[in-house]
C-alpha atoms as a PDB file:
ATOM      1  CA  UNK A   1      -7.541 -17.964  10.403  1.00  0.00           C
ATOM      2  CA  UNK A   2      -5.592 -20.230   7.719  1.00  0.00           C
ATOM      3  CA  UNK A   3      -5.056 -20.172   4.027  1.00  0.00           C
ATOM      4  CA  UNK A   4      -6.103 -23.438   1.845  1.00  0.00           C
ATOM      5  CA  UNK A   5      -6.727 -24.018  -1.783  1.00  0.00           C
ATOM      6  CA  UNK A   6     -10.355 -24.567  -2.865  1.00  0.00           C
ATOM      7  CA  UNK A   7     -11.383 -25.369  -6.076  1.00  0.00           C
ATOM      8  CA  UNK A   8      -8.406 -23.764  -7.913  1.00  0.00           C
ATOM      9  CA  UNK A   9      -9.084 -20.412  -5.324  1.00  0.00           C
ATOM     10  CA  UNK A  10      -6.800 -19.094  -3.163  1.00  0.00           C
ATOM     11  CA  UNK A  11      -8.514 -18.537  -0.303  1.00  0.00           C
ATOM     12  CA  UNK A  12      -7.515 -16.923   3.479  1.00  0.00           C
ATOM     13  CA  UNK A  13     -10.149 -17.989   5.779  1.00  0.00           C
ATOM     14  CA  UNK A  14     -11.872 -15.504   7.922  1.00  0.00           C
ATOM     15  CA  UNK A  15     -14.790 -13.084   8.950  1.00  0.00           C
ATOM     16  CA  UNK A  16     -15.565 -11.910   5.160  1.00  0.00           C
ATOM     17  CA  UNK A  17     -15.288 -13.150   1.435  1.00  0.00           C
ATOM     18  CA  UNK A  18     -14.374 -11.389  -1.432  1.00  0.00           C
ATOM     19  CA  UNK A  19     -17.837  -9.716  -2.696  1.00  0.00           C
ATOM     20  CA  UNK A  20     -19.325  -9.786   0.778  1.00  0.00           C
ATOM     21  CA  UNK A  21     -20.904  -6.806   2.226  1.00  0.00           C
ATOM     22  CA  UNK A  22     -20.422  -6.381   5.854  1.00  0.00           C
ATOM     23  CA  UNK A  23     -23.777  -7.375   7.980  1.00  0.00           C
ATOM     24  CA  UNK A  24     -23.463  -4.429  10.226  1.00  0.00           C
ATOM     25  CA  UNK A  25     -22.201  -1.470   7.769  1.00  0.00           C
ATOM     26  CA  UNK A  26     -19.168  -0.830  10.047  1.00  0.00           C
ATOM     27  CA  UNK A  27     -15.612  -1.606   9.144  1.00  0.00           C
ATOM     28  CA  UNK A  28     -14.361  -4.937   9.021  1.00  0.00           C
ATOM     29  CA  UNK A  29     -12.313  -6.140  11.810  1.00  0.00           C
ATOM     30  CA  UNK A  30      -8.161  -5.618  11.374  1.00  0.00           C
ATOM     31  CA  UNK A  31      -6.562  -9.285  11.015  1.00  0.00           C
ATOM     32  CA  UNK A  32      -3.091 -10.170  10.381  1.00  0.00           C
ATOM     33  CA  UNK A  33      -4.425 -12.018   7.456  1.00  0.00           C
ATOM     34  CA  UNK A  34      -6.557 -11.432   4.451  1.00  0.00           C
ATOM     35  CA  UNK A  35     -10.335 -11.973   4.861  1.00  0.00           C
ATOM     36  CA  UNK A  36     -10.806 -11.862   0.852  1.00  0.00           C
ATOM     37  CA  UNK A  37     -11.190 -14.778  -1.271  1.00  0.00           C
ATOM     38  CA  UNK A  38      -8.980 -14.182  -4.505  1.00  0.00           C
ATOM     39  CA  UNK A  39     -11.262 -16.148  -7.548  1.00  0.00           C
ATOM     40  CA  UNK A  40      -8.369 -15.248  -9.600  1.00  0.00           C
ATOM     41  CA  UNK A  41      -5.091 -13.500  -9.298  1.00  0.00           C
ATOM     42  CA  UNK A  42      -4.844 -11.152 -11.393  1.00  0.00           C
ATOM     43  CA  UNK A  43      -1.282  -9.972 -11.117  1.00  0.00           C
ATOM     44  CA  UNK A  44       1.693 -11.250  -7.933  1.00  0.00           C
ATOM     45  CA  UNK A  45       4.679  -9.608  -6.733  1.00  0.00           C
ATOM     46  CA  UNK A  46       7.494  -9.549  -4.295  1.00  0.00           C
ATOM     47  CA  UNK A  47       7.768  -6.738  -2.295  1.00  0.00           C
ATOM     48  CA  UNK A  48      10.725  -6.243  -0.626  1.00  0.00           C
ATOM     49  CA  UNK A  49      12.934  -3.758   2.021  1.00  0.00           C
ATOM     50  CA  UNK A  50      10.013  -1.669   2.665  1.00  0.00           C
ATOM     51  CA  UNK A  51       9.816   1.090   5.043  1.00  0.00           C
ATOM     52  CA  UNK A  52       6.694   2.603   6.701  1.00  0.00           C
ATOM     53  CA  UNK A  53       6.447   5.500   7.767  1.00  0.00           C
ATOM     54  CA  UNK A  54       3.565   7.526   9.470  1.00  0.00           C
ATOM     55  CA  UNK A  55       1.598  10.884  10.584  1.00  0.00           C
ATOM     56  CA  UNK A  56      -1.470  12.009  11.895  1.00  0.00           C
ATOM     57  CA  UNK A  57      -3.984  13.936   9.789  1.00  0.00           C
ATOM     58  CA  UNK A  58      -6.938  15.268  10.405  1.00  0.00           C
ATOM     59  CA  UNK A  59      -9.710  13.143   7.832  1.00  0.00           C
ATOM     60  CA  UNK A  60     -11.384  16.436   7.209  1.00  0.00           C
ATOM     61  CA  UNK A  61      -8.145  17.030   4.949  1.00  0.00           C
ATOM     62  CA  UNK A  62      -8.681  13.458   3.460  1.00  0.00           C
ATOM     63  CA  UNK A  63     -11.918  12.996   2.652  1.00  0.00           C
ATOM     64  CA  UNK A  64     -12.341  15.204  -0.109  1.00  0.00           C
ATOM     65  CA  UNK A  65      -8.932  13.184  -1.697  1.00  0.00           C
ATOM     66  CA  UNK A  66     -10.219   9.691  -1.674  1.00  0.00           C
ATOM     67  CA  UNK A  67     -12.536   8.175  -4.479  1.00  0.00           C
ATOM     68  CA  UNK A  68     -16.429   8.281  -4.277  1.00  0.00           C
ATOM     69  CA  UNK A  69     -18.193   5.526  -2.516  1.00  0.00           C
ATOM     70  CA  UNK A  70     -14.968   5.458   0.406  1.00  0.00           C
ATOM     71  CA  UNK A  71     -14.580   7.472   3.234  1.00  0.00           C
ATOM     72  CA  UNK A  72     -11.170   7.872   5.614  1.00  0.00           C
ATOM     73  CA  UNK A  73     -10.806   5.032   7.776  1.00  0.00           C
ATOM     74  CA  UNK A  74     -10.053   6.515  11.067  1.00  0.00           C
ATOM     75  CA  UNK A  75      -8.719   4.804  14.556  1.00  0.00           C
ATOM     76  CA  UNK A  76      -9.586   7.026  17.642  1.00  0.00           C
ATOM     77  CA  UNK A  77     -10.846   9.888  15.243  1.00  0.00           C
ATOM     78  CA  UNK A  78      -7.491  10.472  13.618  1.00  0.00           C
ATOM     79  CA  UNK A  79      -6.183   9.045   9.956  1.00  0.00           C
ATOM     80  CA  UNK A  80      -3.361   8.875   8.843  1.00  0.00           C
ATOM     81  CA  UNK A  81      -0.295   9.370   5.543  1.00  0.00           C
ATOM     82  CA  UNK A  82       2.024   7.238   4.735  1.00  0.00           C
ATOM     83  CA  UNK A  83       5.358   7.403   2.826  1.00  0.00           C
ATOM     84  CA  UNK A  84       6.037   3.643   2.019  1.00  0.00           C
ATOM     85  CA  UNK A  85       9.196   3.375  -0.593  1.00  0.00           C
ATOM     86  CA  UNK A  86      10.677  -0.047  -1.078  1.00  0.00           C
ATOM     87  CA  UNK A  87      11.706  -2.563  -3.719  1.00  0.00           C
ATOM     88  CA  UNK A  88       9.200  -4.004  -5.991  1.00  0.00           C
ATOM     89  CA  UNK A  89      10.410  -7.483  -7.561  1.00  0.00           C
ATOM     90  CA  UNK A  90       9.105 -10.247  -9.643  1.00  0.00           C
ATOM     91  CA  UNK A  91       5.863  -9.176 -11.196  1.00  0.00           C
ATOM     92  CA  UNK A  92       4.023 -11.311 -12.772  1.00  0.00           C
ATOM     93  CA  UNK A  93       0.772 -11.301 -14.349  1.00  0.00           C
ATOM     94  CA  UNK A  94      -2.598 -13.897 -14.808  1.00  0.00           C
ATOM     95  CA  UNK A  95      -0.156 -16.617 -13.566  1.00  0.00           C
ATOM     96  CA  UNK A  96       2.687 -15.584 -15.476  1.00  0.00           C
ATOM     97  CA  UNK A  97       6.308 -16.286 -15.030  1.00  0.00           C
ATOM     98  CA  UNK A  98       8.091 -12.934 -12.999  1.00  0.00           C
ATOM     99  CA  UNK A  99       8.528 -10.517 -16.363  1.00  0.00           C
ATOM    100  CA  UNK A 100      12.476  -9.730 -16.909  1.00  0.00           C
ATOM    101  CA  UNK A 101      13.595  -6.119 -16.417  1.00  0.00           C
ATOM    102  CA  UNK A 102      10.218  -4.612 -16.210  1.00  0.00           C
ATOM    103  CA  UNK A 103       8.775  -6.604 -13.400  1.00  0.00           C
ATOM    104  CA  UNK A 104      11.803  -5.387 -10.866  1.00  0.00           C
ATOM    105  CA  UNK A 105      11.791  -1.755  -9.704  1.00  0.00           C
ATOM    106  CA  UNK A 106      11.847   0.493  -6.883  1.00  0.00           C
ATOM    107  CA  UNK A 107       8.558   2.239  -5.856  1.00  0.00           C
ATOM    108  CA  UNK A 108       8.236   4.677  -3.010  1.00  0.00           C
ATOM    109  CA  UNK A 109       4.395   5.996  -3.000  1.00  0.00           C
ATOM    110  CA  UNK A 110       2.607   7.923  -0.737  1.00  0.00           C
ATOM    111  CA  UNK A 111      -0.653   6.426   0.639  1.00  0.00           C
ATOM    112  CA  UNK A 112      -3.817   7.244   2.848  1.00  0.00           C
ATOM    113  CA  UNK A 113      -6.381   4.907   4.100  1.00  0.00           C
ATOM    114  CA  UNK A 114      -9.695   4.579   3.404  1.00  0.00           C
ATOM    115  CA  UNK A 115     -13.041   2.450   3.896  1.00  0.00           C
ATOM    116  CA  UNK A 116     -16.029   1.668   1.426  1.00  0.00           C
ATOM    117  CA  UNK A 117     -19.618   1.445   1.815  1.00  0.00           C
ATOM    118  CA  UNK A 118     -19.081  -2.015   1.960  1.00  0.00           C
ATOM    119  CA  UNK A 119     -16.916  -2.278   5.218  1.00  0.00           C
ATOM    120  CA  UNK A 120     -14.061  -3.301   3.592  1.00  0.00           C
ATOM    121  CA  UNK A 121     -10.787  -1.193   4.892  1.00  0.00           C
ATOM    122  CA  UNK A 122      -7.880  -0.388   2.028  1.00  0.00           C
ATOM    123  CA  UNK A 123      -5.305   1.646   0.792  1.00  0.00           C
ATOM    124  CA  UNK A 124      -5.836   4.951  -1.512  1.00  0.00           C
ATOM    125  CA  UNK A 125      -2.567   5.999  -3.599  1.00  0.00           C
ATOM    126  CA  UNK A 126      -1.870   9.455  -4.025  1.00  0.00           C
ATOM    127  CA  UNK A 127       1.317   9.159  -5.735  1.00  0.00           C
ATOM    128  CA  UNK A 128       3.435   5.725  -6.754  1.00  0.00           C
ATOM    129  CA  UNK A 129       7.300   6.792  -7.897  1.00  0.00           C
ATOM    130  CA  UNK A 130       9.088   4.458 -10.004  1.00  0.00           C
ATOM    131  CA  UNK A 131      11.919   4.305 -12.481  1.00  0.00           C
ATOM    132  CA  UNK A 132      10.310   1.818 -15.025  1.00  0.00           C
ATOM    133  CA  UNK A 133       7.878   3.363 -17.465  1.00  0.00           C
ATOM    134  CA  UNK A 134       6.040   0.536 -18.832  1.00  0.00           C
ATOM    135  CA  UNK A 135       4.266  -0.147 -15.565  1.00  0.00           C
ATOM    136  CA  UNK A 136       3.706   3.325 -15.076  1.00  0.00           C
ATOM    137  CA  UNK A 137       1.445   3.621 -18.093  1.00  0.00           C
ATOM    138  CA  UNK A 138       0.214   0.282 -17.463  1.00  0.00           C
ATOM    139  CA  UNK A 139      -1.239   0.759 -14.156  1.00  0.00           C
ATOM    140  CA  UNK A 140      -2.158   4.186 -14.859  1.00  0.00           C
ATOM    141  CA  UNK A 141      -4.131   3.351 -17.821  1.00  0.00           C
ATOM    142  CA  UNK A 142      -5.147   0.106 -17.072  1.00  0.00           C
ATOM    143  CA  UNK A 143      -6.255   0.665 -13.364  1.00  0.00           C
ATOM    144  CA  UNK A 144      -6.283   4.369 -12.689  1.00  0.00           C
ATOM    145  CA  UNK A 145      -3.425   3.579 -10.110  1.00  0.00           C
ATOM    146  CA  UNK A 146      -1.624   7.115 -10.275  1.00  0.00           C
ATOM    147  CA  UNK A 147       2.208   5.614 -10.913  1.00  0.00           C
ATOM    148  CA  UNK A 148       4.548   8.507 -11.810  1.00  0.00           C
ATOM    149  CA  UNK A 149       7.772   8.153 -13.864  1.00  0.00           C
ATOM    150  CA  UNK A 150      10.693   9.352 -11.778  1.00  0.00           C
ATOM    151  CA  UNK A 151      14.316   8.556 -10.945  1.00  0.00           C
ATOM    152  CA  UNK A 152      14.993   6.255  -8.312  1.00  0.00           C
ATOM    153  CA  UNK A 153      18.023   4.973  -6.315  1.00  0.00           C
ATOM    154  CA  UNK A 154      18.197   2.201  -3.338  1.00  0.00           C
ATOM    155  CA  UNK A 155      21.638   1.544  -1.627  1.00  0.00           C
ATOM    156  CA  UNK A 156      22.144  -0.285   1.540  1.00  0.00           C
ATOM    157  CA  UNK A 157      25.315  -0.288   4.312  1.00  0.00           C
ATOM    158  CA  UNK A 158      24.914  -2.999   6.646  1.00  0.00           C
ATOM    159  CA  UNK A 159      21.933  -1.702   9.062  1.00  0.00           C
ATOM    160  CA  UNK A 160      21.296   1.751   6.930  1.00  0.00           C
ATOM    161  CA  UNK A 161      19.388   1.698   3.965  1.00  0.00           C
ATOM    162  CA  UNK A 162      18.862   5.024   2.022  1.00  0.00           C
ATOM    163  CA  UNK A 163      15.916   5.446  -0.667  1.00  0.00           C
ATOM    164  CA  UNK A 164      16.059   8.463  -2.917  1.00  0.00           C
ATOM    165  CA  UNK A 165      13.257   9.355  -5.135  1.00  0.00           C
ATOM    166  CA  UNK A 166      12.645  12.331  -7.782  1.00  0.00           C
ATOM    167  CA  UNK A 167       9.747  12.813 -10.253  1.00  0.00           C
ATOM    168  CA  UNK A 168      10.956  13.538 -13.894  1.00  0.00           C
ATOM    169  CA  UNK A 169       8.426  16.261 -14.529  1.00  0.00           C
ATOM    170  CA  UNK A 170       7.176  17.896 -11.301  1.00  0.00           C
ATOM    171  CA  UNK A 171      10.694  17.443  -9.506  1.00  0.00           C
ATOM    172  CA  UNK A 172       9.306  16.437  -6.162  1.00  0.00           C
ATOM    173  CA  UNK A 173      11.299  14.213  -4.629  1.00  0.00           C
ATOM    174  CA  UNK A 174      12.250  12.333  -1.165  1.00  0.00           C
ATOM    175  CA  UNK A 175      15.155  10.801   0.593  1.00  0.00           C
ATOM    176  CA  UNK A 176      14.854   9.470   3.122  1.00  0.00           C
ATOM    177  CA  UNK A 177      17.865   7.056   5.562  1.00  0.00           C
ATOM    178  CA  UNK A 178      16.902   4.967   8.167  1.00  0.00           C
ATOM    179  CA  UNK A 179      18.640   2.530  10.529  1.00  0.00           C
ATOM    180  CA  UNK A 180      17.096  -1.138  10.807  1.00  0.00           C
ATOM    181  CA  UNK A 181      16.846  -2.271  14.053  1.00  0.00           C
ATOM    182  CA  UNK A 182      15.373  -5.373  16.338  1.00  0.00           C
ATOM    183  CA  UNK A 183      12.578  -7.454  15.476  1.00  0.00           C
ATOM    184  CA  UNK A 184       9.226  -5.823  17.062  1.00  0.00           C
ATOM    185  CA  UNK A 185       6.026  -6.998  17.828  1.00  0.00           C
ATOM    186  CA  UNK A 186       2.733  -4.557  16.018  1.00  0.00           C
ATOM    187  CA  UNK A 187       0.952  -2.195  18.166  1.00  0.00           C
ATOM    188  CA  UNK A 188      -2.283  -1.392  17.636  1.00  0.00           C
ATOM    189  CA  UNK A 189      -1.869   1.768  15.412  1.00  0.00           C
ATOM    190  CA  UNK A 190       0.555  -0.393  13.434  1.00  0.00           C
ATOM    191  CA  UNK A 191      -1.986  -3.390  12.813  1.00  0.00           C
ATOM    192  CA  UNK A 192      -4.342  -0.524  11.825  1.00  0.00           C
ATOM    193  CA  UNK A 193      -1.945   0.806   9.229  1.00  0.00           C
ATOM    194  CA  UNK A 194      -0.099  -2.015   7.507  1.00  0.00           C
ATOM    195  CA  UNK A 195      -3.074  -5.300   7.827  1.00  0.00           C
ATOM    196  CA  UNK A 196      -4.896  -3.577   4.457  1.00  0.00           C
ATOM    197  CA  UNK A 197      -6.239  -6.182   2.031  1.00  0.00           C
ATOM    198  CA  UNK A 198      -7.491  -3.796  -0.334  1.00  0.00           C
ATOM    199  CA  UNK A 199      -6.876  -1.192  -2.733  1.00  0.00           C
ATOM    200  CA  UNK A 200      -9.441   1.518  -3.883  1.00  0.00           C
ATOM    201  CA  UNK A 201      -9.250   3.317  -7.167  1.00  0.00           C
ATOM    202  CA  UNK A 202     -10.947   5.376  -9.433  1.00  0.00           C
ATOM    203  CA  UNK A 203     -11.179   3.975 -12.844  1.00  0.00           C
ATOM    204  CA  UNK A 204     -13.653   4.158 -15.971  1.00  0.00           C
ATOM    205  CA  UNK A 205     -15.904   6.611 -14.054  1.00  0.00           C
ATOM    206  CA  UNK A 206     -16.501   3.587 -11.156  1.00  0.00           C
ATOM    207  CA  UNK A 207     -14.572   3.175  -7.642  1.00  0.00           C
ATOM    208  CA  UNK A 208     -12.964  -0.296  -7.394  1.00  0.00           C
ATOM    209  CA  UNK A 209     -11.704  -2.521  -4.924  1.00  0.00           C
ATOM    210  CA  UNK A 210      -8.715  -4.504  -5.613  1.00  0.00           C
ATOM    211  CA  UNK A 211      -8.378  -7.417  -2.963  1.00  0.00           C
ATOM    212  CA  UNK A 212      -4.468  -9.025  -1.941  1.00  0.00           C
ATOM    213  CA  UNK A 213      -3.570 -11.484   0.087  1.00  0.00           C
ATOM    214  CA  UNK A 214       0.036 -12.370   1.557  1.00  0.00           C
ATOM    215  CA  UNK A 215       1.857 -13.899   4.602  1.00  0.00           C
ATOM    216  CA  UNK A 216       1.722 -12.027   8.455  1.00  0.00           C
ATOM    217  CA  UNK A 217       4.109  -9.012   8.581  1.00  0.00           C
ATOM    218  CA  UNK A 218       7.156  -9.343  10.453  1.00  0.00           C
ATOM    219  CA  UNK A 219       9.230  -6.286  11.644  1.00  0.00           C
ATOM    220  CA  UNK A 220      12.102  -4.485  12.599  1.00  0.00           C
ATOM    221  CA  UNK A 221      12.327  -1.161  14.238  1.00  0.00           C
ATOM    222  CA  UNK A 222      13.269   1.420  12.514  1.00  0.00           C
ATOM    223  CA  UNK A 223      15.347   5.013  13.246  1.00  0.00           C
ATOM    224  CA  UNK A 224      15.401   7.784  11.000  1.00  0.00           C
ATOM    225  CA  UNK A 225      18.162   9.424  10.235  1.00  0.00           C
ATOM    226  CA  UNK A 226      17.559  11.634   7.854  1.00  0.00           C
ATOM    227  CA  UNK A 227      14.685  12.827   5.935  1.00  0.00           C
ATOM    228  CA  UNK A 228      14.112  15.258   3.077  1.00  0.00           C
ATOM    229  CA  UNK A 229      10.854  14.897   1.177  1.00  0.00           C
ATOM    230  CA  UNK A 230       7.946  16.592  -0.279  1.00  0.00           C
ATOM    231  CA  UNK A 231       6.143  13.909  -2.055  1.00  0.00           C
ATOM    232  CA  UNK A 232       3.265  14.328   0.689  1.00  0.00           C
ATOM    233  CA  UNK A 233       2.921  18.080  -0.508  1.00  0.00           C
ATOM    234  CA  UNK A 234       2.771  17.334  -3.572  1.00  0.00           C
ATOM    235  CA  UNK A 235       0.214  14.565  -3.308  1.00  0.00           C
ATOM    236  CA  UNK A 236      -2.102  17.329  -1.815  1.00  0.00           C
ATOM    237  CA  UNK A 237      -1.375  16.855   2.049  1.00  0.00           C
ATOM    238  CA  UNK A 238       0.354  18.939   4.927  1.00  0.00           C
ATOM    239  CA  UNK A 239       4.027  18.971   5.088  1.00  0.00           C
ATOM    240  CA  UNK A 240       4.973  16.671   8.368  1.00  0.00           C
ATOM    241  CA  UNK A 241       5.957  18.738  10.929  1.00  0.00           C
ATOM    242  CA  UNK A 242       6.965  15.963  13.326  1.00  0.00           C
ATOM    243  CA  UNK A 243       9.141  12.427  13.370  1.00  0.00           C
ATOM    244  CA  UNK A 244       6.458   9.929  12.218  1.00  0.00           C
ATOM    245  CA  UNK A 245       4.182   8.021  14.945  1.00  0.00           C
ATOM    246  CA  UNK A 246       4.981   4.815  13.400  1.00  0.00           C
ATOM    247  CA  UNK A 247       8.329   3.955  11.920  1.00  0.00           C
ATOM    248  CA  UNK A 248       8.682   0.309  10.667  1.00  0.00           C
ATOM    249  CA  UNK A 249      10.866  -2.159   8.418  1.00  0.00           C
ATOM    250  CA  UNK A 250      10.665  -5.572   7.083  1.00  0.00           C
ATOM    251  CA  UNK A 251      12.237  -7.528   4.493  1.00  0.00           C
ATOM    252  CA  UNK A 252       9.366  -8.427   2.582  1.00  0.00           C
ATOM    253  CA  UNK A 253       6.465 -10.174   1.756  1.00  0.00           C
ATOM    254  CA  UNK A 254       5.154 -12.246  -1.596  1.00  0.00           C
ATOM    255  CA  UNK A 255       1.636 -10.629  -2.786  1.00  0.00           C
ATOM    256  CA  UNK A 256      -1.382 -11.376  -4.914  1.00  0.00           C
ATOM    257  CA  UNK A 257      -4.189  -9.209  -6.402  1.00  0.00           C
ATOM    258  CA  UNK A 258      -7.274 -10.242  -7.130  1.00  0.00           C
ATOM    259  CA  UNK A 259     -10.053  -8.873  -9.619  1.00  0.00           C
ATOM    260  CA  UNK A 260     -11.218  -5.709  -9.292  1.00  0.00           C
ATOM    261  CA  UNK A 261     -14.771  -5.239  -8.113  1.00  0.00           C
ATOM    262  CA  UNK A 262     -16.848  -2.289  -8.103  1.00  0.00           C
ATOM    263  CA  UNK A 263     -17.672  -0.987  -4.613  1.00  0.00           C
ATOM    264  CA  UNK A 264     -21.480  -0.558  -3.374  1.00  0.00           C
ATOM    265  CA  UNK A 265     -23.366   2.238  -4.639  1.00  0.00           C
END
């Protein structure tokens, strides 16, 4: 696959378009790239010192969490949580320049993953923590994205990075530490849960999906150290009750989203 401009479109070449419906009705294939064609982008950012971090659930638990019209996307019958927190930085919107101040943040959300009616595989927030409050209404009203106010705090020693999170109102919170380690090559569960090119959400009484593109993944591993959380409870999922399945870092990635289109009825 390769990226190219055409006609003023940023476009990553592959197996679907943006606005195509899969031929079969199965799931598109994972790539390492985007298979959407962004029109337009409607907003970019950088994201940046992510950590992933992973656990089995069963999608009976799921199902009933994710928006009409998607289903959980499941490899080898099981889905799967994720607690993703990381630095958000230069946001920018329809082309703008990164906004000051309010386009930098930290963000640690809790996600599950899901699949329309269309074939195309994404990402369904439960819960996005930040400490900036003008994107948290904006998203929320603007896209249904459920962003929640909350305090946040990133600090980094060397290898060890620690990300602590609480919400303002509910007091759930996480903090997590983790050791970086050696660059690592994706597994197969790992393609499955970090290659999404789309995000579904409810919005206006419609499900939509919101394509992105951006550049391959690299990564390092990563070791927990520590890890106190209940952001996953309180997103309406079981309390982990074992070290996650996949554990990953990298440094970062630029992103663009594209328009939001409704999913198939």
């Amino acid at each position: 696959m390769a990226s190219e401009e055409a006609g003023g479109s940023l476009v990553m070449r592959g197996p679907y378009d943006e606005g195509h419906r899969s031929v079969s009705g199965l799931p598109e294939p994972v790539t390492p790239v985007s298979p959407h064609r962004l029109r337009a982008v409607l907003f970019s950012q950088v994201w940046r010192d992510l950590t992933f971090l992973h656990w089995p659930v069963e999608p009976a638990v799921v199902a009933p969490l994710l928006p009409p019209g998607t289903r959980p996307d499941c490899r080898a019958g099981r889905t799967y949580v994720g607690l993703v927190p990381f630095r958000m930085t230069r946001v920018g919107v329809l082309g703008s320049p990164p906004v000051p101040y309010f386009g930098d943040f930290l963000e640690t959300n809790v996600r599950l993953y899901s699949v329309d009616r269309d074939g195309h595989r994404g990402v369904v927030f439960r819960s996005l923590d930040t400490a900036r409050l003008i994107p948290v209404l904006a998203a929320r009203f603007g896209l249904g994205v459920p962003y929640r106010w909350s305090r946040m705090l990133l600090e980094r020693d060397g290898d060890v990075i620690g990300y602590r999170s609480r919400h303002r109102r509910s007091a759930a919170a996480a903090e997590v530490v983790v050791r970086v380690g050696e660059p690592v090559r994706q597994n197969g569960l790992d393609r499955f849960l970090t290659d999404r090119w789309a995000l579904h959400t409810r919005f206006a009484g419609r499900t939509w999906r919101i394509p992105n593109v951006h550049p391959r993944w690299t990564f390092r591993s990563v070791e927990v150290i520590s890890m106190h959380e209940d952001l996953i409870a309180s997103a309406g999922l079981p309390v982990p009750e074992v070290a996650p399945v996949s554990a990953l870092y990298s440094a970062g990635v630029p992103v663009h989203f594209g328009v939001p289109e409704p999913v198939g009825a």
